[in-house]
N, C-alpha and C. Protein backbone atom coordinates (compact mmCIF):
# COMPACT_ATOMS: atom_id res chain seq x y z
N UNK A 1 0.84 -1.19 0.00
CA UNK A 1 0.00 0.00 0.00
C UNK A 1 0.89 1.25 0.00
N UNK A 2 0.58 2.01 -0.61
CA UNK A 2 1.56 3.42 -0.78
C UNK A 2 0.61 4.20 -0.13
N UNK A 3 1.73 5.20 0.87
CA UNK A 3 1.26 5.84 1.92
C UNK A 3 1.43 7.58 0.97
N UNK A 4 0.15 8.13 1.03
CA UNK A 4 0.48 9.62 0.48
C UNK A 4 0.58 10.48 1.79
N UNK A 5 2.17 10.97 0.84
CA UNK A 5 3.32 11.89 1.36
C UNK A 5 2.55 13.35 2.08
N UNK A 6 1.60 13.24 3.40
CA UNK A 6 1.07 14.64 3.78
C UNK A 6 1.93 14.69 5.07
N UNK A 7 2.59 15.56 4.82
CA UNK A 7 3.32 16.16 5.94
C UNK A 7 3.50 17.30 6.92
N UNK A 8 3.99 17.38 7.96
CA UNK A 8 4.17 18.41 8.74
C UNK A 8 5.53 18.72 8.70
N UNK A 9 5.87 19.72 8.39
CA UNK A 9 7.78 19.94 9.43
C UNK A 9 7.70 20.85 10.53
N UNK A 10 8.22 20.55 11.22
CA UNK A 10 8.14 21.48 12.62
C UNK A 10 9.26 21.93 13.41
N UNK A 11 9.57 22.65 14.05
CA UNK A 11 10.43 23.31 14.34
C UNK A 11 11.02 24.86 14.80
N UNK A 12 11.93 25.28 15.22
CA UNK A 12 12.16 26.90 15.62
C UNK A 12 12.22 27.37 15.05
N UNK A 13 12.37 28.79 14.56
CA UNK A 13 12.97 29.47 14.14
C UNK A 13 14.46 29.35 13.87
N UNK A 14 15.04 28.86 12.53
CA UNK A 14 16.42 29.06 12.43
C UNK A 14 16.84 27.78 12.63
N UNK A 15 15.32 26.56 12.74
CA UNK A 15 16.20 25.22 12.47
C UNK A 15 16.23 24.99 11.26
N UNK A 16 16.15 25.64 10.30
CA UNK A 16 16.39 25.18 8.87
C UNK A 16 15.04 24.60 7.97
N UNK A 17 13.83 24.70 8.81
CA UNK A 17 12.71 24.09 8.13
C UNK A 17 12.21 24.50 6.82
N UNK A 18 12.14 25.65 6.46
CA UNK A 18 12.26 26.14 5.27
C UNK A 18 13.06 25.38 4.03
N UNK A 19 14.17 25.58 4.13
CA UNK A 19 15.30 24.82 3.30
C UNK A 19 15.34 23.54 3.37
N UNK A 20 15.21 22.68 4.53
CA UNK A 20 14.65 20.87 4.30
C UNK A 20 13.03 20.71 3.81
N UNK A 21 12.21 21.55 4.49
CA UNK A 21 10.74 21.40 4.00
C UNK A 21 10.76 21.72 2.31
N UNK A 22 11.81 22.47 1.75
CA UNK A 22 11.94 22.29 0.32
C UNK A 22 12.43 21.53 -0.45
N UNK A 23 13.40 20.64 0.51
CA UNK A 23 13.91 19.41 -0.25
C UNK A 23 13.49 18.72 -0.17
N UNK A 24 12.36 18.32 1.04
CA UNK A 24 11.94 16.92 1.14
C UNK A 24 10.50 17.12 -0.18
N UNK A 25 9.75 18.13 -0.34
CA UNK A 25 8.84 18.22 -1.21
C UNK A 25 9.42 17.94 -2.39
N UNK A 26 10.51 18.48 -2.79
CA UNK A 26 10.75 18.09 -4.18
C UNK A 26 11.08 16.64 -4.55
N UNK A 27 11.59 15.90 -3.39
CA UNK A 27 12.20 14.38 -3.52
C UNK A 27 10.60 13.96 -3.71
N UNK A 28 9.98 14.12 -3.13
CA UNK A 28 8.29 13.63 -3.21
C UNK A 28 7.55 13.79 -3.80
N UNK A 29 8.06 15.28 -4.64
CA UNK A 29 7.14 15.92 -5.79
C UNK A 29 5.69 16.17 -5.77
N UNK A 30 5.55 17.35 -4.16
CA UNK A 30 4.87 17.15 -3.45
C UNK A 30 4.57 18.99 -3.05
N UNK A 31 3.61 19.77 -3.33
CA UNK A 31 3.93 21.42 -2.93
C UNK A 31 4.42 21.62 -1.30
N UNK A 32 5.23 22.48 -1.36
CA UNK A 32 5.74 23.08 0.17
C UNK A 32 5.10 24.49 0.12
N UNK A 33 3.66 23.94 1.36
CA UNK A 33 2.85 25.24 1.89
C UNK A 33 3.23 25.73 3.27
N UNK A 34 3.82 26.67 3.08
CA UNK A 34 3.98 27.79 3.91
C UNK A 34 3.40 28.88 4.13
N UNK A 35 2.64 28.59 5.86
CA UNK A 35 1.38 30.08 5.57
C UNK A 35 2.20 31.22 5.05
N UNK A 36 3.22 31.49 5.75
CA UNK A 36 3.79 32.70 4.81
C UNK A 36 3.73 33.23 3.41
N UNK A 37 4.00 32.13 2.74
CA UNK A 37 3.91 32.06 1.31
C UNK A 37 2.58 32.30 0.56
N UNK A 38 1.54 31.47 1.52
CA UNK A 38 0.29 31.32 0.75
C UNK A 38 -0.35 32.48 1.08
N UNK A 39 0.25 33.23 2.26
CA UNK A 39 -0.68 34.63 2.54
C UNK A 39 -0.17 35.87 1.90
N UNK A 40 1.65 35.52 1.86
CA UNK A 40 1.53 36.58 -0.01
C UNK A 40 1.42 36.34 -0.91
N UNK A 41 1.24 34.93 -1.60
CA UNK A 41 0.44 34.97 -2.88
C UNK A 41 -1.06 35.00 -2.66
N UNK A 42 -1.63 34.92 -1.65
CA UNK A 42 -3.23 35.36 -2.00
C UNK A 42 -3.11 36.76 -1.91
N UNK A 43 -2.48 37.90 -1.16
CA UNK A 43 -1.82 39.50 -0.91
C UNK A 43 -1.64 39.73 -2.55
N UNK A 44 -1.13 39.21 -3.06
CA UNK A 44 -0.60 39.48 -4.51
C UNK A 44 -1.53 39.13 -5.56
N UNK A 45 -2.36 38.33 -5.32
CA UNK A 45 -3.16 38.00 -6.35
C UNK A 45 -4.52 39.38 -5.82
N UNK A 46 -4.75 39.44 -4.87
CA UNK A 46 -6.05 40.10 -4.41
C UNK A 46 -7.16 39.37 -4.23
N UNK A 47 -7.20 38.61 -3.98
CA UNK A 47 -7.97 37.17 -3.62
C UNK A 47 -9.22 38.20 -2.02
N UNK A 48 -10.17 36.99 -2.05
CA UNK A 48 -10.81 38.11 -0.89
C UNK A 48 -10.20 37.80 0.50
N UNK A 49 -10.00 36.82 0.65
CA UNK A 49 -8.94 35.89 2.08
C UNK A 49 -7.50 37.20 1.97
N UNK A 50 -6.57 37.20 0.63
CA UNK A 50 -5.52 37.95 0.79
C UNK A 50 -5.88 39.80 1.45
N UNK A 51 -7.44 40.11 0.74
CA UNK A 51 -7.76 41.53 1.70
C UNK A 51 -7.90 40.96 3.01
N UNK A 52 -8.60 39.90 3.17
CA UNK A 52 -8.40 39.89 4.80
C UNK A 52 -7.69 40.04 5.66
N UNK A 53 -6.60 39.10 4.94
CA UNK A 53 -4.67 38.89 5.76
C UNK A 53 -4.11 40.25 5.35
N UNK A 54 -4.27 41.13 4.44
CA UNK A 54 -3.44 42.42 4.65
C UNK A 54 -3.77 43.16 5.24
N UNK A 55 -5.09 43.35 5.82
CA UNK A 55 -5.96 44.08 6.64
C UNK A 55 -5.32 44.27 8.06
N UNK A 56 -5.19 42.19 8.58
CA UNK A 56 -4.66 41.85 9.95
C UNK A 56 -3.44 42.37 9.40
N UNK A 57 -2.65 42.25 8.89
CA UNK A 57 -1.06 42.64 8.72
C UNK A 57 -0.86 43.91 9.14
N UNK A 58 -1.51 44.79 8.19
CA UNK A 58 -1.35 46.35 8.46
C UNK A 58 -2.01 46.81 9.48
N UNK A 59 -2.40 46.40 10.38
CA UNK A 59 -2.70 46.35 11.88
C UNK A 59 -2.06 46.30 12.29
N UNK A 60 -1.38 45.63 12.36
CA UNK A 60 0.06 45.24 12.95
C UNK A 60 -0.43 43.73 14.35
N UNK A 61 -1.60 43.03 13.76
CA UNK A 61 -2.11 41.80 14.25
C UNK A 61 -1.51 40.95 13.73
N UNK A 62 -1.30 39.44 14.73
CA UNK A 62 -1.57 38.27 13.95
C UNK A 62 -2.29 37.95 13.43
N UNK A 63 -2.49 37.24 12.38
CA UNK A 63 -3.82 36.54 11.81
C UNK A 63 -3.94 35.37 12.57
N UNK A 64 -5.57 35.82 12.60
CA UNK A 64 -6.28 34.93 13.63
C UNK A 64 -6.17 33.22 13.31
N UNK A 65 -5.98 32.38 14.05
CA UNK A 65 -6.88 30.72 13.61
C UNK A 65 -7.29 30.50 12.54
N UNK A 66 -8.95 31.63 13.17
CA UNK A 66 -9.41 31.23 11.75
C UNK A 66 -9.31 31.41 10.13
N UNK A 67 -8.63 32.85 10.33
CA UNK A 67 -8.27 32.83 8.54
C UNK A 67 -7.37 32.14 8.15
N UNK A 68 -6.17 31.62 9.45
CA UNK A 68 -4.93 30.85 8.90
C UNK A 68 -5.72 29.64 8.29
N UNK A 69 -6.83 28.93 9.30
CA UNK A 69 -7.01 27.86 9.08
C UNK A 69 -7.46 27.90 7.11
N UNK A 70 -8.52 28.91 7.45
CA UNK A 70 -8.77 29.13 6.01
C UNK A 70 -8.61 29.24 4.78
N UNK A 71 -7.08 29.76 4.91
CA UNK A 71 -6.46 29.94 3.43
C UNK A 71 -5.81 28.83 3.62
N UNK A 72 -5.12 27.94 4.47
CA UNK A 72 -4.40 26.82 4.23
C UNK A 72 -5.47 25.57 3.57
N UNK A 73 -6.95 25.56 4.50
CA UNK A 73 -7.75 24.52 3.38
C UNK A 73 -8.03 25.10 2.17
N UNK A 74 -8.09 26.39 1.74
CA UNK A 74 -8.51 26.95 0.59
C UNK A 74 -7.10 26.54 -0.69
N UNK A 75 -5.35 26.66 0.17
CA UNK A 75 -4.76 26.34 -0.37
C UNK A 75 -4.39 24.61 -0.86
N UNK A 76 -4.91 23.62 -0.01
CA UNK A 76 -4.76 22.27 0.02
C UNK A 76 -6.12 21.63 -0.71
N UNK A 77 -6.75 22.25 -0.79
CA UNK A 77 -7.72 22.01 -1.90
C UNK A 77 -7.53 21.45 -3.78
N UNK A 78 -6.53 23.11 -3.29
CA UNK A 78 -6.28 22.91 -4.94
C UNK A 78 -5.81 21.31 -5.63
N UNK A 79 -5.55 21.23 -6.69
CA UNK A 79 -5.01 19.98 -7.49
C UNK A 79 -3.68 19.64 -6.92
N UNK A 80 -2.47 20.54 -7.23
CA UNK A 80 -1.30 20.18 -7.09
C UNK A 80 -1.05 19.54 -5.38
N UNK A 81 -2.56 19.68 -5.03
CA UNK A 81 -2.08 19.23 -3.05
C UNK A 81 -2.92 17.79 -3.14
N UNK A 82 -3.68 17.24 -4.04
CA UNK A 82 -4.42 15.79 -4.16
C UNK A 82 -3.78 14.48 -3.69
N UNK A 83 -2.06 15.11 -4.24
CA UNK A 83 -0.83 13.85 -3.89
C UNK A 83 0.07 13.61 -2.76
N UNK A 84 -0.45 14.87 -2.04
CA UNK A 84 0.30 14.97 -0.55
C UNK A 84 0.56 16.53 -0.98
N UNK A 85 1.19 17.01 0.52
CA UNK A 85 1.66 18.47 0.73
C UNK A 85 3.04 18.12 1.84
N UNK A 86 3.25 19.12 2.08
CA UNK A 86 3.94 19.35 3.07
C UNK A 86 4.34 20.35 3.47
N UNK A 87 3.24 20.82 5.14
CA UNK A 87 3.28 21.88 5.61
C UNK A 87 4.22 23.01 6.53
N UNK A 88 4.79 23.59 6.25
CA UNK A 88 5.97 24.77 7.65
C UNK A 88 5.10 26.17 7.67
N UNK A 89 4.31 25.71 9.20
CA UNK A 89 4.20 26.73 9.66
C UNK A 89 2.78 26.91 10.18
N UNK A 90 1.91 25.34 9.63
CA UNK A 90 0.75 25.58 10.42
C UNK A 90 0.77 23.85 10.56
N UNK A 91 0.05 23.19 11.79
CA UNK A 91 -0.81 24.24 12.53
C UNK A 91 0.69 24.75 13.49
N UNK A 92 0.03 26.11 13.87
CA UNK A 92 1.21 26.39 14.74
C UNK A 92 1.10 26.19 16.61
N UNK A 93 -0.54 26.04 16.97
CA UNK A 93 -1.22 25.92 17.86
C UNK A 93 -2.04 24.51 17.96
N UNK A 94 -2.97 24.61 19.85
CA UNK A 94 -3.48 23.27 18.86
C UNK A 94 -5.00 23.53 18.48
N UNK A 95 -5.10 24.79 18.50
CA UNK A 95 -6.52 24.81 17.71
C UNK A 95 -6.56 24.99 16.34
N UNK A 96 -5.15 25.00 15.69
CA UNK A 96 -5.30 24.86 14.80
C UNK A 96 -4.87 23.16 14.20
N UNK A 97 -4.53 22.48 15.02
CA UNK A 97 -4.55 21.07 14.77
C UNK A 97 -6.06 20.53 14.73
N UNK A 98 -6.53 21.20 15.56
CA UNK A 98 -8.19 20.97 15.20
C UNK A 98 -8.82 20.92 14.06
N UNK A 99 -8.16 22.57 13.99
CA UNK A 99 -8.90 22.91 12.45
C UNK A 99 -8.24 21.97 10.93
N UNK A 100 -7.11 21.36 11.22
CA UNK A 100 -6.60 20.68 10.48
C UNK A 100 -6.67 19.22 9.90
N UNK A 101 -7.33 18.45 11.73
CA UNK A 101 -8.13 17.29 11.86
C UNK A 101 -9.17 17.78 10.92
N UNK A 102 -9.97 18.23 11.26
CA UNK A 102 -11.34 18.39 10.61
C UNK A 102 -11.58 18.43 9.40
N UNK A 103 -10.53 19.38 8.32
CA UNK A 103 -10.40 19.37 7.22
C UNK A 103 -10.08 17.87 6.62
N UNK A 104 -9.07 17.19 7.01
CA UNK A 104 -8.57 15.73 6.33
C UNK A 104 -9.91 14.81 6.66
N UNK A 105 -10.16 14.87 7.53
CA UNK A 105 -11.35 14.21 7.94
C UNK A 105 -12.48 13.87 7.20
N UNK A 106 -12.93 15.40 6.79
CA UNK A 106 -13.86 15.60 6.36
C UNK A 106 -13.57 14.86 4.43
N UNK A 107 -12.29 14.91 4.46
CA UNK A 107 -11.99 14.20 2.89
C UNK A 107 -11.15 12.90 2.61
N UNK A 108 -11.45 12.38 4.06
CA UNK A 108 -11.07 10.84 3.98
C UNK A 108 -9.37 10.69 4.26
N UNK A 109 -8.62 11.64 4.80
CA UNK A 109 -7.22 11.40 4.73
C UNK A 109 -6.98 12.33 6.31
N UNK A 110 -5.58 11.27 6.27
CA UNK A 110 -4.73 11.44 7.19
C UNK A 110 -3.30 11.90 6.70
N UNK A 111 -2.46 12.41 8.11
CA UNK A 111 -1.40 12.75 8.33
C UNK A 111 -0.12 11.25 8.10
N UNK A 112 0.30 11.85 7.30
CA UNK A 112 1.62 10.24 7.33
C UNK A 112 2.85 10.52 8.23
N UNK A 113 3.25 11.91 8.79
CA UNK A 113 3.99 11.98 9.48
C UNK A 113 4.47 13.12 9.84
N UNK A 114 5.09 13.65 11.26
CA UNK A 114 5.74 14.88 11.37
C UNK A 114 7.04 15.01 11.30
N UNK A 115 7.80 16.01 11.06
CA UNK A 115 9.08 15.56 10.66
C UNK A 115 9.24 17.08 11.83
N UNK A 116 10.28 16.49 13.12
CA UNK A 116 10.39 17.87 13.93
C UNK A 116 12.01 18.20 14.08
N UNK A 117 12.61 19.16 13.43
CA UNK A 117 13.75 19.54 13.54
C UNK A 117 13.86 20.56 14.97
N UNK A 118 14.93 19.28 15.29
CA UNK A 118 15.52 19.51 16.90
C UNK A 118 16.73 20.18 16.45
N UNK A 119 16.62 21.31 17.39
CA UNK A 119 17.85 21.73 17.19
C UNK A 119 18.06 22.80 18.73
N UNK A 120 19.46 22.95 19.28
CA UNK A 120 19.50 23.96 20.93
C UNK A 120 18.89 24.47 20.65
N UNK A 121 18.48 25.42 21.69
CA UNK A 121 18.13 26.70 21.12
C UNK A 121 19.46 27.86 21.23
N UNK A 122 20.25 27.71 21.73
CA UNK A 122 21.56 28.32 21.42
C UNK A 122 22.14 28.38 19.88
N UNK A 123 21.92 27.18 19.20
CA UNK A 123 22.26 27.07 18.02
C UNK A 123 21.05 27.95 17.08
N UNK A 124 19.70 27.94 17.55
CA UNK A 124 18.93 28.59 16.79
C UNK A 124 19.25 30.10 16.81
N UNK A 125 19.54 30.68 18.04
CA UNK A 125 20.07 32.22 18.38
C UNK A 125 20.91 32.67 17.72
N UNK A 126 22.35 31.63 17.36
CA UNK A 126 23.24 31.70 16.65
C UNK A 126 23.39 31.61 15.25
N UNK A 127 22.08 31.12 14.31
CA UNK A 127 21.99 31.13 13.23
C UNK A 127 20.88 32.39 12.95
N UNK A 128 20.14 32.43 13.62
CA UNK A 128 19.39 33.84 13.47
C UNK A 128 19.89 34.61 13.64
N UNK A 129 20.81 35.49 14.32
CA UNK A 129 22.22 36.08 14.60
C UNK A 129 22.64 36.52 13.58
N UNK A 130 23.39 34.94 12.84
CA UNK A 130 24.32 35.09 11.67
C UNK A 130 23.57 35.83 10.34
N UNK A 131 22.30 35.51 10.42
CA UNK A 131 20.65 35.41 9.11
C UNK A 131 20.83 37.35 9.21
N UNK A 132 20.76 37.35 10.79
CA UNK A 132 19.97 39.03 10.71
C UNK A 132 21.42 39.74 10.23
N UNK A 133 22.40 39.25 10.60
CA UNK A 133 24.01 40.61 10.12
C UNK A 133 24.16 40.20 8.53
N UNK A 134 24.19 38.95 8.43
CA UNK A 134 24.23 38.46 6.60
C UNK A 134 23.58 39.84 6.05
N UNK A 135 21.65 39.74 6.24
CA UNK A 135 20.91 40.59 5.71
C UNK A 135 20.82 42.10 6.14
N UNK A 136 21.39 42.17 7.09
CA UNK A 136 21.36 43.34 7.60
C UNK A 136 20.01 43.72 8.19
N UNK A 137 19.41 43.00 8.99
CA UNK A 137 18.44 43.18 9.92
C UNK A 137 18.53 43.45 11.23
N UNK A 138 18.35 44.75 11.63
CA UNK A 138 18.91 45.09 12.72
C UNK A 138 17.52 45.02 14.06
N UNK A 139 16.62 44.69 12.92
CA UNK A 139 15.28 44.20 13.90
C UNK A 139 15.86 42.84 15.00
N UNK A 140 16.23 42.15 13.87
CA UNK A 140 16.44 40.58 14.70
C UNK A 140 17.79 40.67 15.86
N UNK A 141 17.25 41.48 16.93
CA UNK A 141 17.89 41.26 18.14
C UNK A 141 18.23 40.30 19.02
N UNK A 142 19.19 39.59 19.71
CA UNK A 142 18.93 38.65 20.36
C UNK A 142 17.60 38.47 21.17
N UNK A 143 17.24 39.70 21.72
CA UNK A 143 16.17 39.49 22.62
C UNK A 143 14.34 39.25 22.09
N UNK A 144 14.60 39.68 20.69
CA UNK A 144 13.34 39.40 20.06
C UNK A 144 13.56 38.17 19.55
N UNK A 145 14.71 37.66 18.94
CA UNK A 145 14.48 36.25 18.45
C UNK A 145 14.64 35.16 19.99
N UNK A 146 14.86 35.33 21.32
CA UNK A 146 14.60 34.95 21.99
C UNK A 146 13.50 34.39 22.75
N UNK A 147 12.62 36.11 22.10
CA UNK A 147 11.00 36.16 22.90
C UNK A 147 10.50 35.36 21.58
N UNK A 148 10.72 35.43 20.06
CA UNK A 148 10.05 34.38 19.33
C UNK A 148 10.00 33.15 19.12
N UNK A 149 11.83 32.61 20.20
CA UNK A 149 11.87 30.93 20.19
C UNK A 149 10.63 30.29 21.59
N UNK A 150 10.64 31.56 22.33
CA UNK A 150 9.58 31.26 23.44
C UNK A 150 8.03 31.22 23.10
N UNK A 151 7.83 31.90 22.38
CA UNK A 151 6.64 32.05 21.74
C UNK A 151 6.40 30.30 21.15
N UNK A 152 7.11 30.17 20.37
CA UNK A 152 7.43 28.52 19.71
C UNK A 152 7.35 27.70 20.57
N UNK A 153 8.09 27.74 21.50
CA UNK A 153 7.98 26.64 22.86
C UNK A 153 6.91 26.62 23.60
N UNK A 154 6.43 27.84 23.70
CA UNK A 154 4.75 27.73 24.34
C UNK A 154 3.81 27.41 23.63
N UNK A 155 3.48 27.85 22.22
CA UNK A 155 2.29 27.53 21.50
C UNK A 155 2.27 26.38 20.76
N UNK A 156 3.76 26.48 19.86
CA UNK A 156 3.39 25.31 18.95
C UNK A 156 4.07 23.97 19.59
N UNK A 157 5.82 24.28 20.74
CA UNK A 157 6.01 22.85 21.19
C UNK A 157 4.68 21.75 21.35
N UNK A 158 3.33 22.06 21.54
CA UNK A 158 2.56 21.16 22.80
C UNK A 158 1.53 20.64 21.58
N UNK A 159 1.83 20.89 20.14
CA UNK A 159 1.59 20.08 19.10
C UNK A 159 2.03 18.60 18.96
N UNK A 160 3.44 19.06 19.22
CA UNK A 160 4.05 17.58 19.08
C UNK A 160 3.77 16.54 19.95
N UNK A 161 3.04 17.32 20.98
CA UNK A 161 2.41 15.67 22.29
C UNK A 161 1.25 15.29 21.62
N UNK A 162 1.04 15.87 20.46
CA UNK A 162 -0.31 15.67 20.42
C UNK A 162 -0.19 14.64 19.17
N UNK A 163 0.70 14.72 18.29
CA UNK A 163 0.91 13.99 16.93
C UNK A 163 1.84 12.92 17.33
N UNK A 164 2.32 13.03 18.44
CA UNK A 164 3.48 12.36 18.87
C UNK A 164 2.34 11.26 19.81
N UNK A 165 1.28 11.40 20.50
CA UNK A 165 0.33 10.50 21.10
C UNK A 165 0.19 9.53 19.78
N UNK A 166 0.25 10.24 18.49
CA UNK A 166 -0.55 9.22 17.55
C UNK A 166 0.78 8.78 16.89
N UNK A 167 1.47 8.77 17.40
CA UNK A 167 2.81 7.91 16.94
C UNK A 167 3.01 8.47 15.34
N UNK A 168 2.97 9.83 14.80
CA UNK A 168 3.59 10.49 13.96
C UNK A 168 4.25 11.06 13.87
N UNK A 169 5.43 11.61 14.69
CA UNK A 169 6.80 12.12 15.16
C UNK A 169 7.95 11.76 14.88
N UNK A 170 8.82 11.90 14.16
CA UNK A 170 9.97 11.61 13.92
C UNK A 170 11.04 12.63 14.12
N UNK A 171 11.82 12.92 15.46
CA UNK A 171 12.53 13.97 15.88
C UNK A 171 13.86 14.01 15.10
N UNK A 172 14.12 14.41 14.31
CA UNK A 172 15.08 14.69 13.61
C UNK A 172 16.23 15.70 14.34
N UNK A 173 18.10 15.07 14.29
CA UNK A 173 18.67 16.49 14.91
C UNK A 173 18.53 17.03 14.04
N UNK A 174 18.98 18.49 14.22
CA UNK A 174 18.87 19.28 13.05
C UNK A 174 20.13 20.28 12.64
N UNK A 175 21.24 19.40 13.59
CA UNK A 175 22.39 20.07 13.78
C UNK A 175 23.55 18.71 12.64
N UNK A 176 24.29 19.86 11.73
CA UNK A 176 24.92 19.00 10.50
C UNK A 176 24.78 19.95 9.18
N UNK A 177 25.46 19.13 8.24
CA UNK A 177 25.43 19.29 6.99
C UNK A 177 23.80 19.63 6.54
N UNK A 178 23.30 20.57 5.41
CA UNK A 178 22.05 20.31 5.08
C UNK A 178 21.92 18.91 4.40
N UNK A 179 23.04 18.41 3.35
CA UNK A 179 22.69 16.82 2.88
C UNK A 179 22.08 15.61 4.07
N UNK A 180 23.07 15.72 5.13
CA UNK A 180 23.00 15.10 6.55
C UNK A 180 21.48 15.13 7.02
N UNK A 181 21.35 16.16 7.51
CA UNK A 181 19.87 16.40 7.82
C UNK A 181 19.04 16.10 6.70
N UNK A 182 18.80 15.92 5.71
CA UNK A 182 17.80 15.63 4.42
C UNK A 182 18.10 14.04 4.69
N UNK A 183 19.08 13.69 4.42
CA UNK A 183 19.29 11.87 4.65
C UNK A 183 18.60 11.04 5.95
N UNK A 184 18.49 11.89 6.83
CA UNK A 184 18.20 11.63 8.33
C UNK A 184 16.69 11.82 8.14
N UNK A 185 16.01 12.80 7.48
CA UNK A 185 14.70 13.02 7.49
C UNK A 185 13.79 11.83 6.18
N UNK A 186 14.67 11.83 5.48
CA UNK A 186 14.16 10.79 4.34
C UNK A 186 14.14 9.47 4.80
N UNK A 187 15.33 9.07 5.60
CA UNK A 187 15.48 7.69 6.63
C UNK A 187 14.27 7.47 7.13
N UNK A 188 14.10 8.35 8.15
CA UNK A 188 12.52 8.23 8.52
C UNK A 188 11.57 8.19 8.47
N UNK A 189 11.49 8.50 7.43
CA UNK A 189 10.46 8.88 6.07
C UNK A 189 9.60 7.74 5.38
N UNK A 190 10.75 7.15 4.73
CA UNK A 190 11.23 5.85 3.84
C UNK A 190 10.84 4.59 4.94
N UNK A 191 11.09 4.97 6.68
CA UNK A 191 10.86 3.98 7.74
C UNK A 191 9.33 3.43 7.95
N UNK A 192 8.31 4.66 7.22
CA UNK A 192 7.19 4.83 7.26
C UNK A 192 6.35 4.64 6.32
N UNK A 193 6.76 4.14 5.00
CA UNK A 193 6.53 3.58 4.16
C UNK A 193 6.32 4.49 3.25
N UNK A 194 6.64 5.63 3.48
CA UNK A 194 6.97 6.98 1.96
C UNK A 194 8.03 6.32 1.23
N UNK A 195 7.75 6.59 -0.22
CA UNK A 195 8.59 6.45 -1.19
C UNK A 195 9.08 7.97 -2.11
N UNK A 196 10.00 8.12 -1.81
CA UNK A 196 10.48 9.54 -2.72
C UNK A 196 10.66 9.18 -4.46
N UNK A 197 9.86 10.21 -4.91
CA UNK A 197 9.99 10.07 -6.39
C UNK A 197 11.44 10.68 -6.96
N UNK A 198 11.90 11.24 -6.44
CA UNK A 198 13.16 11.75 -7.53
C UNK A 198 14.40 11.44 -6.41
């Protein structure tokens, strides 16, 4: 039986989820949805969800649950998500694991696995650090990317007890080579009866 590739990656800030959540989609041939992403291409298209999210933006709000929840089923709907996805960045809470149950549910599918990049959080400080002087972001202070690895540890850590009850967790380090870490995440992957297409 072939298991379709719907995934989670999870992780801090600055463990690299971005950059593995893009390799593992392409080995799977599989879209990498990132609310980020999907809330500036609906921003860019003018979509009525994207007036919503620029609305909360230029507020200077989070977007709520519910519109996250919203544009992510509005985005997993589409065609290119029929064969699996793989998500960075929601749910980030667990009401939005709710809202996430409910959606698969409601269309006959499940989660095949979470993929959670462990990494210190010293090492995360230190690569966000390196990210903000590279770019020259003088926003990313130690003390704000501090208060945002805490933010992470309070809201979204208490996801993983929850996917991790249903024995879908696979803690990945996340400290290494990026090849290293991709080999380590596909291992586990492949342990679970995913097959990578490319």
């Amino acid at each position: 039986m072939t298991v379709t590739p719907r995934l989670l990656i999870v992780g801090p800030q600055g463990s690299g989820k971005g950059t593995q959540g893009a390799r593992i989609a392409e080995t799977f041939e599989i879209p990498a949805v990132s609310t980020g992403d999907v809330f500036r291409a609906n921003i860019a298209e003018g979509t009525e969800l994207g007036r919503q999210v620029q609305a909360v933006i230029e507020a200077g709000n989070l977007v709520s649950d519910e519109l996250t929840s919203a544009v992510v089923r509005d985005r997993l709907a589409q065609p290119d998500a029929a064969a699996g996805f793989l998500l960075d960045g929601y749910p980030r809470n667990l009401a939005q694991v709710a809202d996430l149950d409910a959606f698969l549910d409601a269309r006959g599918e499940n989660l095949a696995g979470v993929i959670e990049l462990s990494v210190p959080r010293e090492e995360s400080i230190a690569r966000l650090s390196l990210r903000a002087r590279e770019q020259g972001r003088t926003d990313d202070t130690e003390e704000v990317i501090a208060h945002r690895l805490s933010i992470y540890e309070r809201e979204t850590a208490p996801i993983l007890g929850v996917y991790g009850e249903r024995g879908l967790v696979d803690s990945i380090d996340g400290v290494g080579t990026l090849d290293e870490i991709t080999e380590r995440i596909l291992t586990a992957l492949i342990a679970r009866g995913l097959n990578p297409v490319s």
